[in-house]
N, C-alpha and C. Protein backbone atom coordinates (compact mmCIF):
# COMPACT_ATOMS: atom_id res chain seq x y z
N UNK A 1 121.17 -54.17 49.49
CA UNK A 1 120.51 -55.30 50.07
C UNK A 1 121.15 -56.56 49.48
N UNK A 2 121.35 -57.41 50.38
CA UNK A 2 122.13 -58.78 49.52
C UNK A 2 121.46 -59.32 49.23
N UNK A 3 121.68 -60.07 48.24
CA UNK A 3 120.94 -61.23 47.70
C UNK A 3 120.42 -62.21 48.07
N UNK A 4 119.31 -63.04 47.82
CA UNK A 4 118.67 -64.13 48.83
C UNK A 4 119.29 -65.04 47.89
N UNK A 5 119.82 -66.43 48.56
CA UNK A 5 120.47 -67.55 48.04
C UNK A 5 119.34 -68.49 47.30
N UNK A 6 118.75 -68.55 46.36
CA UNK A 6 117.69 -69.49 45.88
C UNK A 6 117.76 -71.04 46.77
N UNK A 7 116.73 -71.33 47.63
CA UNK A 7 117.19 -72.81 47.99
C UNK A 7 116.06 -73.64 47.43
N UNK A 8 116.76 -74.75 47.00
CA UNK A 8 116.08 -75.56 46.51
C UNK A 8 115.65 -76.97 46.92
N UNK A 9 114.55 -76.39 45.80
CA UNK A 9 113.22 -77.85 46.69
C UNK A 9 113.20 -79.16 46.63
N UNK A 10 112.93 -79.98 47.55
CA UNK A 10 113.44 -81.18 47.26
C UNK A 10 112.48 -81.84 46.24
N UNK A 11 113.29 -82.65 45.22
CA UNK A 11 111.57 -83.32 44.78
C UNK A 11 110.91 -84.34 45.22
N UNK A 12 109.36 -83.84 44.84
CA UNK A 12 108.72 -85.46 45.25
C UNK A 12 108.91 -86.52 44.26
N UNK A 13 108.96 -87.83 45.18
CA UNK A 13 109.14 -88.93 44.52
C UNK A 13 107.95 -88.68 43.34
N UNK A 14 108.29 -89.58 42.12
CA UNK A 14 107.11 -89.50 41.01
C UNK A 14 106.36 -91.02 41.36
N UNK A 15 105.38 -90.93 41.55
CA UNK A 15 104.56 -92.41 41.11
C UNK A 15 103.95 -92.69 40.01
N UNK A 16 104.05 -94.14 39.42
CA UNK A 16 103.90 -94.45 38.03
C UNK A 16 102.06 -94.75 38.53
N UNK A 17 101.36 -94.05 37.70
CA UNK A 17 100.17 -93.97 37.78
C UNK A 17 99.73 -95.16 36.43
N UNK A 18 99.45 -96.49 37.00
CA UNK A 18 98.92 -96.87 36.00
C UNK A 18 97.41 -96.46 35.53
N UNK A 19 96.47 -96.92 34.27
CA UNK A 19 95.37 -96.25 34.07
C UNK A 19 94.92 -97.53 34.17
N UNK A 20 93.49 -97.95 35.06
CA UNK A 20 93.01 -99.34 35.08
C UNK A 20 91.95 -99.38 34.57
N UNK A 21 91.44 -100.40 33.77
CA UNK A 21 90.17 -100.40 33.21
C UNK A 21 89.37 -101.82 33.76
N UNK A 22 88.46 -101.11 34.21
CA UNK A 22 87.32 -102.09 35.00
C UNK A 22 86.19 -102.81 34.28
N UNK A 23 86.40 -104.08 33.97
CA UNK A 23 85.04 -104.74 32.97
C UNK A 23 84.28 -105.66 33.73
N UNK A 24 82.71 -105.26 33.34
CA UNK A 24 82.01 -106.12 34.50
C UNK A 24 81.48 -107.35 33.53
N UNK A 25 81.12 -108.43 34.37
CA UNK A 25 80.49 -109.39 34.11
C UNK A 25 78.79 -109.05 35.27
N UNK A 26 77.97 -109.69 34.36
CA UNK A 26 76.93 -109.45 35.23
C UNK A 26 75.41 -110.19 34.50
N UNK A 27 75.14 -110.85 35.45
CA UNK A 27 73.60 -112.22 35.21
C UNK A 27 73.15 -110.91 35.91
N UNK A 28 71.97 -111.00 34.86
CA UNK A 28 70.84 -109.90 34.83
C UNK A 28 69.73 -111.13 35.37
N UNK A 29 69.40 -111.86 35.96
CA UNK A 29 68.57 -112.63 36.34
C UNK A 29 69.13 -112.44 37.96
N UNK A 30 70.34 -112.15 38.64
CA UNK A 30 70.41 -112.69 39.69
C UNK A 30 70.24 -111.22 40.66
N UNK A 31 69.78 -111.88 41.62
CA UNK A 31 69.25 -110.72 42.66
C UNK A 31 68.04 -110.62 42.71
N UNK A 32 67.08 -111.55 42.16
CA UNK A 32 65.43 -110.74 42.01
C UNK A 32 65.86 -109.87 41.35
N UNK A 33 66.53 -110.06 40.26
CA UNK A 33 66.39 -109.29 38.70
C UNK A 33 66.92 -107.96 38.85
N UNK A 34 68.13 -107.99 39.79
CA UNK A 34 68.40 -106.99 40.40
C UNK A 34 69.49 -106.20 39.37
N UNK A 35 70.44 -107.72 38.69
CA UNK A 35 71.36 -107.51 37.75
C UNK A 35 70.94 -106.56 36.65
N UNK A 36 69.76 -106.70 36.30
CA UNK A 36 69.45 -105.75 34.73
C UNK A 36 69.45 -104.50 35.30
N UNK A 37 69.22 -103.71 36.64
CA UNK A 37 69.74 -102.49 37.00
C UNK A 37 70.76 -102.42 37.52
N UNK A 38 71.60 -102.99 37.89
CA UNK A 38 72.90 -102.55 37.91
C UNK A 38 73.78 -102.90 36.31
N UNK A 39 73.34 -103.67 35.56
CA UNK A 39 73.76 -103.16 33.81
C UNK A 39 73.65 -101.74 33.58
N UNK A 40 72.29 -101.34 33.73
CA UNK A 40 72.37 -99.63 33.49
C UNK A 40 73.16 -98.89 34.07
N UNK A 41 73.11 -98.78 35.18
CA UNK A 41 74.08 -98.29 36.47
C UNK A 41 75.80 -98.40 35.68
N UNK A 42 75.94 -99.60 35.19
CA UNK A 42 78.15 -99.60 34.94
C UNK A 42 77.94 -99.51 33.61
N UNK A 43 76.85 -99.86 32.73
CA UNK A 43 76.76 -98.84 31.26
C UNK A 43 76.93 -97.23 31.63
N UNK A 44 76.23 -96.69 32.18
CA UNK A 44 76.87 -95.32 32.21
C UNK A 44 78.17 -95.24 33.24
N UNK A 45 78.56 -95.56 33.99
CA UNK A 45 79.63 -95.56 34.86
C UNK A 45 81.09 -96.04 33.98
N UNK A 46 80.62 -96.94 33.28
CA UNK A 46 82.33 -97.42 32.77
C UNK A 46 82.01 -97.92 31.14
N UNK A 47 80.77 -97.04 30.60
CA UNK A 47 81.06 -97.69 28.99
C UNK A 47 80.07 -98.75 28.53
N UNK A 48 78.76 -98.99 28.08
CA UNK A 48 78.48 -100.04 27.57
C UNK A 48 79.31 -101.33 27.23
N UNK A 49 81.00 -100.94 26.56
CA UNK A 49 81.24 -101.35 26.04
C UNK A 49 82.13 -102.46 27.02
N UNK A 50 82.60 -102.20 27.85
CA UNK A 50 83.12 -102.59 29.06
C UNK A 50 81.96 -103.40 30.14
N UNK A 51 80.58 -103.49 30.05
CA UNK A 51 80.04 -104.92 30.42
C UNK A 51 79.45 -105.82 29.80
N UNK A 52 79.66 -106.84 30.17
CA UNK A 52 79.27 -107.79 30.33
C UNK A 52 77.73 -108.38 30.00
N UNK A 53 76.67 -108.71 29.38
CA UNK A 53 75.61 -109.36 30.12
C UNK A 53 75.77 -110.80 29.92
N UNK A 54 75.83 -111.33 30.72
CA UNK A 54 75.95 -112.68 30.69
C UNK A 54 74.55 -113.95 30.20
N UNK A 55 73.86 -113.09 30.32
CA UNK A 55 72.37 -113.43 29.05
C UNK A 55 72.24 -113.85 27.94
N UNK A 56 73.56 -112.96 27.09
CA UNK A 56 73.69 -112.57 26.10
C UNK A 56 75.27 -112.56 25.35
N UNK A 57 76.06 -112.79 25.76
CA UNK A 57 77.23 -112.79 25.61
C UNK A 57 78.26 -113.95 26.44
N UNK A 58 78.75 -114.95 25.83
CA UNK A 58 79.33 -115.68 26.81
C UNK A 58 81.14 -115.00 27.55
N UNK A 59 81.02 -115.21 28.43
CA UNK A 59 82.26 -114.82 29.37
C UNK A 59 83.81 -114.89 28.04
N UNK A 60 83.73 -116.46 27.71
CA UNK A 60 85.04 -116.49 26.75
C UNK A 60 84.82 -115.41 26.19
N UNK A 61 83.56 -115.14 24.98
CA UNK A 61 84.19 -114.43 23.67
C UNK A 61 84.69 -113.07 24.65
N UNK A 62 84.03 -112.57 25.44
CA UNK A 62 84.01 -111.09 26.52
C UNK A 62 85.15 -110.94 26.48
N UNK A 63 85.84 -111.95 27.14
CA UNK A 63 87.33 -111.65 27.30
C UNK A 63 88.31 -111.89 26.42
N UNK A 64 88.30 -112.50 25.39
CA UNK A 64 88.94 -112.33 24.15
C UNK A 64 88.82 -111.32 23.56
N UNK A 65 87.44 -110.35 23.63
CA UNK A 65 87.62 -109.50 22.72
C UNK A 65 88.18 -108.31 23.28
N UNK A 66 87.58 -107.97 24.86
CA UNK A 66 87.61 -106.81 25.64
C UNK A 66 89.05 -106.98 26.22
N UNK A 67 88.98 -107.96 27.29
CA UNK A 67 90.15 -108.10 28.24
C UNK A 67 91.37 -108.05 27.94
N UNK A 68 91.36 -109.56 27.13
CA UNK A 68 92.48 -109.88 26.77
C UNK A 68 93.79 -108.87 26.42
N UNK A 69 93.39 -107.88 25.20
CA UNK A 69 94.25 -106.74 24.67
C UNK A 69 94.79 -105.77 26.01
N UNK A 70 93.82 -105.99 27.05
CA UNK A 70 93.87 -105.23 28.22
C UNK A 70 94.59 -105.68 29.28
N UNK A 71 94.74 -107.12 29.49
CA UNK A 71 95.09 -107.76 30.55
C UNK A 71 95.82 -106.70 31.50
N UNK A 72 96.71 -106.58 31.48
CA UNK A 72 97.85 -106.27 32.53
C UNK A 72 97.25 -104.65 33.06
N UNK A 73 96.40 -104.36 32.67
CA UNK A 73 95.53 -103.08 33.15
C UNK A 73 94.32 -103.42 33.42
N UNK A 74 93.49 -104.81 33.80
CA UNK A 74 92.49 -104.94 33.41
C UNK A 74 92.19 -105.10 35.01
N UNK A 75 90.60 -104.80 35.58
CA UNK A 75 90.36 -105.20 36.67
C UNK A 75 88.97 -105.34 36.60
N UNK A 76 88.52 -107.30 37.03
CA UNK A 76 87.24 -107.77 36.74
C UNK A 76 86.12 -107.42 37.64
N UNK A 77 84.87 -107.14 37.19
CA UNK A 77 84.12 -107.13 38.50
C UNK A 77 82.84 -108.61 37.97
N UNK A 78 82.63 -109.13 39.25
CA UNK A 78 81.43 -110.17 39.02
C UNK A 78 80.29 -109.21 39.52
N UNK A 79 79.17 -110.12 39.05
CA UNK A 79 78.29 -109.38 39.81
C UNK A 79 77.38 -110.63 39.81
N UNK A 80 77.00 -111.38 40.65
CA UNK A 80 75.79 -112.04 40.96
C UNK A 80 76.23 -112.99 42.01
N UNK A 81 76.22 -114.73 42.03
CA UNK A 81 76.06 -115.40 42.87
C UNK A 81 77.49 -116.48 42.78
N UNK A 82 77.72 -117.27 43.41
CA UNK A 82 78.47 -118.24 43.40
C UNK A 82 78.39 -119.11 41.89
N UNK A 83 77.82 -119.30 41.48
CA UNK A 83 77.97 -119.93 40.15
C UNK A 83 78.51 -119.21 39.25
N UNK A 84 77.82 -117.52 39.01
CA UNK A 84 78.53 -116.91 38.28
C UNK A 84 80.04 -116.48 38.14
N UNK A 85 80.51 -116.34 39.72
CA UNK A 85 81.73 -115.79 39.89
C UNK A 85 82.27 -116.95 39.68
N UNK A 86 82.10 -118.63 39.85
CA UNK A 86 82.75 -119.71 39.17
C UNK A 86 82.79 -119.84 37.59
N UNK A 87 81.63 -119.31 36.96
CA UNK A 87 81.61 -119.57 35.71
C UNK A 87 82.86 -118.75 34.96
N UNK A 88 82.99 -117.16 35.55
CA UNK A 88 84.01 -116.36 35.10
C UNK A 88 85.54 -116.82 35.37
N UNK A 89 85.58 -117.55 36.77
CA UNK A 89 86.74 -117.81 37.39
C UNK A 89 87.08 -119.31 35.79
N UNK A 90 86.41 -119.95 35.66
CA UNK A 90 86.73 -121.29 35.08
C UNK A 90 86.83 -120.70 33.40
N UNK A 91 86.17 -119.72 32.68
CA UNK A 91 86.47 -119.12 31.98
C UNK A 91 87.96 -118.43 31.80
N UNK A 92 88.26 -117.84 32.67
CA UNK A 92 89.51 -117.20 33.13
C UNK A 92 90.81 -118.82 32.93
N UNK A 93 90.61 -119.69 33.70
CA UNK A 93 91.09 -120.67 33.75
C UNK A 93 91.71 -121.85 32.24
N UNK A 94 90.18 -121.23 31.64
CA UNK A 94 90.76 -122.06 30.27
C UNK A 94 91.36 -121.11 29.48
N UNK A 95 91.31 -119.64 29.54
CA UNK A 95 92.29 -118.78 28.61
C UNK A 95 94.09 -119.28 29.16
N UNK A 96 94.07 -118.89 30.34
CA UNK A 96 95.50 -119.39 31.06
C UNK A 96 95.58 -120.89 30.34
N UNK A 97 95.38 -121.58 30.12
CA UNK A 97 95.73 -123.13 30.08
C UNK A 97 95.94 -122.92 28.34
N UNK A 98 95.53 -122.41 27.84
CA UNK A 98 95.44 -122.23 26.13
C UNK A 98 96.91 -121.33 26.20
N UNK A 99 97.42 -120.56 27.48
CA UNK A 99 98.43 -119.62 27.40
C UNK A 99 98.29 -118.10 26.59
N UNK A 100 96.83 -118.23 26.37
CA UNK A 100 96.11 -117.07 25.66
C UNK A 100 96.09 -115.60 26.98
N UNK A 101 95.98 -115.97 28.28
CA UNK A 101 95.81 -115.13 29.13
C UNK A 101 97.15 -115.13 30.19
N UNK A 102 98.01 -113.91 29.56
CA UNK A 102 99.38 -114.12 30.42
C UNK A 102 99.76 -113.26 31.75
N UNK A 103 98.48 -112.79 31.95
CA UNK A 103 98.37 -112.09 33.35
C UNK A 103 97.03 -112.20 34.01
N UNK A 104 96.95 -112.74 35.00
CA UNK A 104 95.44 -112.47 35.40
C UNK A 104 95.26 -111.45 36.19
N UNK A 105 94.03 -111.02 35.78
CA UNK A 105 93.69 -109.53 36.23
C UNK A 105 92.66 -109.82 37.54
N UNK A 106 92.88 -108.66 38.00
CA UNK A 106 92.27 -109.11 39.73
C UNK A 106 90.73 -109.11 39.78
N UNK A 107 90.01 -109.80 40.31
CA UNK A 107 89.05 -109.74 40.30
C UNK A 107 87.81 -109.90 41.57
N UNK A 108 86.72 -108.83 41.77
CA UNK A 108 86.15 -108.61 42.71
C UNK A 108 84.28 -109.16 42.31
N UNK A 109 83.73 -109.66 43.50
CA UNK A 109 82.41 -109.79 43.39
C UNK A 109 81.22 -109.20 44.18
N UNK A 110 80.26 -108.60 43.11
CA UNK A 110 79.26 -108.11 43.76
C UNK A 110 78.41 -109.16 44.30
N UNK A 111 78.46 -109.61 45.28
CA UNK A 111 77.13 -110.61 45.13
C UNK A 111 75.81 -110.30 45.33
N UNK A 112 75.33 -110.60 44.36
CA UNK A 112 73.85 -110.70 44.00
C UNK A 112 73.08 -112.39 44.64
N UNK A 113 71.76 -112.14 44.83
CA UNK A 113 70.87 -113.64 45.77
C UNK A 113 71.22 -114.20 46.60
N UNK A 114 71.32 -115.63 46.32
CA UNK A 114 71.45 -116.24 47.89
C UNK A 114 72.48 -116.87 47.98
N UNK A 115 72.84 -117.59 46.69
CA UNK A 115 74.07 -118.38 46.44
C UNK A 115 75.67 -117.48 47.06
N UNK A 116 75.72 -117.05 48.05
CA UNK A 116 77.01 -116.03 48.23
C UNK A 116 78.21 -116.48 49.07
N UNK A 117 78.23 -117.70 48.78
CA UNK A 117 79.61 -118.30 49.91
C UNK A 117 80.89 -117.67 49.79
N UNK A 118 80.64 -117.31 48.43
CA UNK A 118 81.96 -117.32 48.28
C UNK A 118 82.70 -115.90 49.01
N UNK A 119 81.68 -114.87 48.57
CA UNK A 119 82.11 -113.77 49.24
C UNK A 119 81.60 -113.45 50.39
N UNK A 120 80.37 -114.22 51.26
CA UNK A 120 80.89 -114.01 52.65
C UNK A 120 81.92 -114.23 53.47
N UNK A 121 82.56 -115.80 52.82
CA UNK A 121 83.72 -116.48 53.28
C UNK A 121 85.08 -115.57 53.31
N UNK A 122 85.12 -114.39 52.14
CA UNK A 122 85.71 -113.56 52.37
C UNK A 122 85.76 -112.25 52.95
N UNK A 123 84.97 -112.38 53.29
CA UNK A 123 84.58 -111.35 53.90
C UNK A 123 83.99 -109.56 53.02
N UNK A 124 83.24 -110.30 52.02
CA UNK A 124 82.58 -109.22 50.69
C UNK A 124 81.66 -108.67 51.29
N UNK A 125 81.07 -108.74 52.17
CA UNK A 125 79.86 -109.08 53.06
C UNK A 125 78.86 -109.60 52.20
N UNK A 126 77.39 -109.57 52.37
CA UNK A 126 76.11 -110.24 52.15
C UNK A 126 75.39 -110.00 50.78
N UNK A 127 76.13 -108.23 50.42
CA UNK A 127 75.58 -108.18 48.87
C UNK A 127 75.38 -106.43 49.08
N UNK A 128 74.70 -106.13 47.78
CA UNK A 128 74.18 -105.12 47.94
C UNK A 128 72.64 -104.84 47.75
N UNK A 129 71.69 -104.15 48.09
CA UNK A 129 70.34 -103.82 48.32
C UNK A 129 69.65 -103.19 46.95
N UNK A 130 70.69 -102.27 46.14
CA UNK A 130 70.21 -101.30 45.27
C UNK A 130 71.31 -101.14 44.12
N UNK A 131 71.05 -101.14 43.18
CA UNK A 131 72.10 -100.51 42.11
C UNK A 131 72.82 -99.32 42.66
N UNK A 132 72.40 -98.43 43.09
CA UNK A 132 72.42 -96.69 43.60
C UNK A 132 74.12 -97.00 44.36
N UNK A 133 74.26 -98.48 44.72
CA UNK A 133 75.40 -98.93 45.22
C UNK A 133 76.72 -99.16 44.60
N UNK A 134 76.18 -99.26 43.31
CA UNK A 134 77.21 -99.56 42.83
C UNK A 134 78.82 -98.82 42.17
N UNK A 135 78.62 -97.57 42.12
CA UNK A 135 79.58 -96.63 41.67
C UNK A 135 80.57 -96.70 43.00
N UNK A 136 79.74 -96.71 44.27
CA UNK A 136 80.93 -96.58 45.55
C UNK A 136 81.78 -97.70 45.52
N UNK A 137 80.82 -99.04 44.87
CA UNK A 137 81.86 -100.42 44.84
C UNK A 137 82.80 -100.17 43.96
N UNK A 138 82.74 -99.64 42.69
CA UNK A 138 83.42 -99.14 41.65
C UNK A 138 84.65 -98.71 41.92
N UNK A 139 84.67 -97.49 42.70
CA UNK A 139 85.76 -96.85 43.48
C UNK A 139 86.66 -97.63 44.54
N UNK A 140 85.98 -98.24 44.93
CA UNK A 140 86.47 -99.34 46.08
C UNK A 140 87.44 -100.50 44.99
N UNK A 141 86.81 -100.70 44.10
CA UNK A 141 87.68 -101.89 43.51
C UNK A 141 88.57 -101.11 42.39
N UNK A 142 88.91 -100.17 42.23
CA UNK A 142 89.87 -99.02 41.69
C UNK A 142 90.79 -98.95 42.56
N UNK A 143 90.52 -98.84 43.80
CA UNK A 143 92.11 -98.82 44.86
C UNK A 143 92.53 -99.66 45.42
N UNK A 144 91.42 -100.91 45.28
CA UNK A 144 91.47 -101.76 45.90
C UNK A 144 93.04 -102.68 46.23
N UNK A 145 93.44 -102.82 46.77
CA UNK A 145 94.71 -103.48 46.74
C UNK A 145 94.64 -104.81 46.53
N UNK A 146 95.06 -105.36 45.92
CA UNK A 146 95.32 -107.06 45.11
C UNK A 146 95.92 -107.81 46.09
N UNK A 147 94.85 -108.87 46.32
CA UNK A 147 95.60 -110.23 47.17
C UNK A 147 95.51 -111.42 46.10
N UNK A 148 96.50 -112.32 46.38
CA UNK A 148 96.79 -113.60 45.84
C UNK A 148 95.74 -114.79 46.60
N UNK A 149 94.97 -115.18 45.53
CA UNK A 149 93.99 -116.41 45.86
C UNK A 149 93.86 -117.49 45.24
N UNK A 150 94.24 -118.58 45.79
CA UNK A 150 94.52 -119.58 44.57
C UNK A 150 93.18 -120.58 45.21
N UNK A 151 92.72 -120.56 43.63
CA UNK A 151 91.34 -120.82 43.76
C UNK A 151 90.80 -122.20 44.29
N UNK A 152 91.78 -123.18 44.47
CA UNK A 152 92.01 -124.89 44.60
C UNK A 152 92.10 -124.91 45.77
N UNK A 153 92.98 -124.11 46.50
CA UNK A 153 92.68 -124.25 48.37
C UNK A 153 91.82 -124.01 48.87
N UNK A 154 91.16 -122.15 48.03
CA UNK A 154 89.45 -122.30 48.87
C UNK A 154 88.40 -123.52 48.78
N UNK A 155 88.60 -123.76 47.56
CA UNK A 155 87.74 -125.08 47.11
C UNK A 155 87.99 -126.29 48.68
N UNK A 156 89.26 -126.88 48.61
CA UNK A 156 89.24 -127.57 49.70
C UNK A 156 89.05 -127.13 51.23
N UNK A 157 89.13 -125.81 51.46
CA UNK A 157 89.36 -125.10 52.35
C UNK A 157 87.59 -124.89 53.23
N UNK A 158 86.53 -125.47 51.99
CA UNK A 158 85.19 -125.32 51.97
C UNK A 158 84.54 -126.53 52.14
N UNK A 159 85.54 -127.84 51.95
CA UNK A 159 84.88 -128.69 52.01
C UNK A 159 84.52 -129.69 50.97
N UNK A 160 85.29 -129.20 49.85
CA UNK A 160 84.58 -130.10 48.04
C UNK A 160 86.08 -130.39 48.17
N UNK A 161 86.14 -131.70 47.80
CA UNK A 161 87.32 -132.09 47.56
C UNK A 161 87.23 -132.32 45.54
């Protein structure tokens, strides 16, 4: 019997799998107090140590202590209303300007109450109803693919000069 010729397999391309780590920010006041259950909810989902309460912890030290070391793997989540996701964004803003923050890491919002322009305007939709929601957002902002938003055009783009 002759021999079978071994043929060989082509390989698959390799993809560089980065590992991303997700840190939330989150006002436990906003939502009709909706925030202090979704704290429990991304304490067990991604680590006590990895959120946020914004009650209790201001945004700077958060990200000096957590982020920062993390940056270039890091991916933010907000969670409440238009003020908050400004308070983080302007936080974010003075690390960059100090040159302390040399990558900014992408960042997504849950919105929580009423204040939500920002992410209807993008189309985030209206919010979520229940904590029970939040692990699917989790996943969603894990694959999420990264767009460029420069935060000074929406501003004018809304109307505040």
């Amino acid at each position: 019997m002759p021999k079978k010729k071994a043929t060989k397999q082509p390989q698959q391309p390799v993809q560089e799998v980065v590992q991303s780590f997700v840190y939330a920010f989150v006002n436990p006041k906003s939502g009709n107090n909706l925030g202090t259950q979704i704290m429990k909810v991304l304490g067990r989902e991604l680590g006590k140590d990895a959120v946020c309460n914004l009650a209790e912890v201001s945004p700077e030290s958060f990200l000096e202590t957590k982020v920062l070391p993390n940056q270039r793997k890091a991916r933010l989540l907000v969670c409440g209303g238009d003020g908050t996701a400004g308070w983080i964004l302007g936080a974010l803003a003075k690390l960059r300007m100090n040159r302390r923050l040399q990558f900014q890491p992408p960042l997504a919002v849950v919105p929580l109450g009423t204040g939500n322009d920002l992410a209807r305007s993008l189309g985030w939709g209206p919010g979520i109803k229940t904590a029970d929601e939040i692990p699917s957002r989790l996943e969603m902002i894990r694959r999420a693919d990264v767009t460029i938003l420069d935060q000074w055009d929406l501003v004018r783009f809304i109307g505040i000069h």
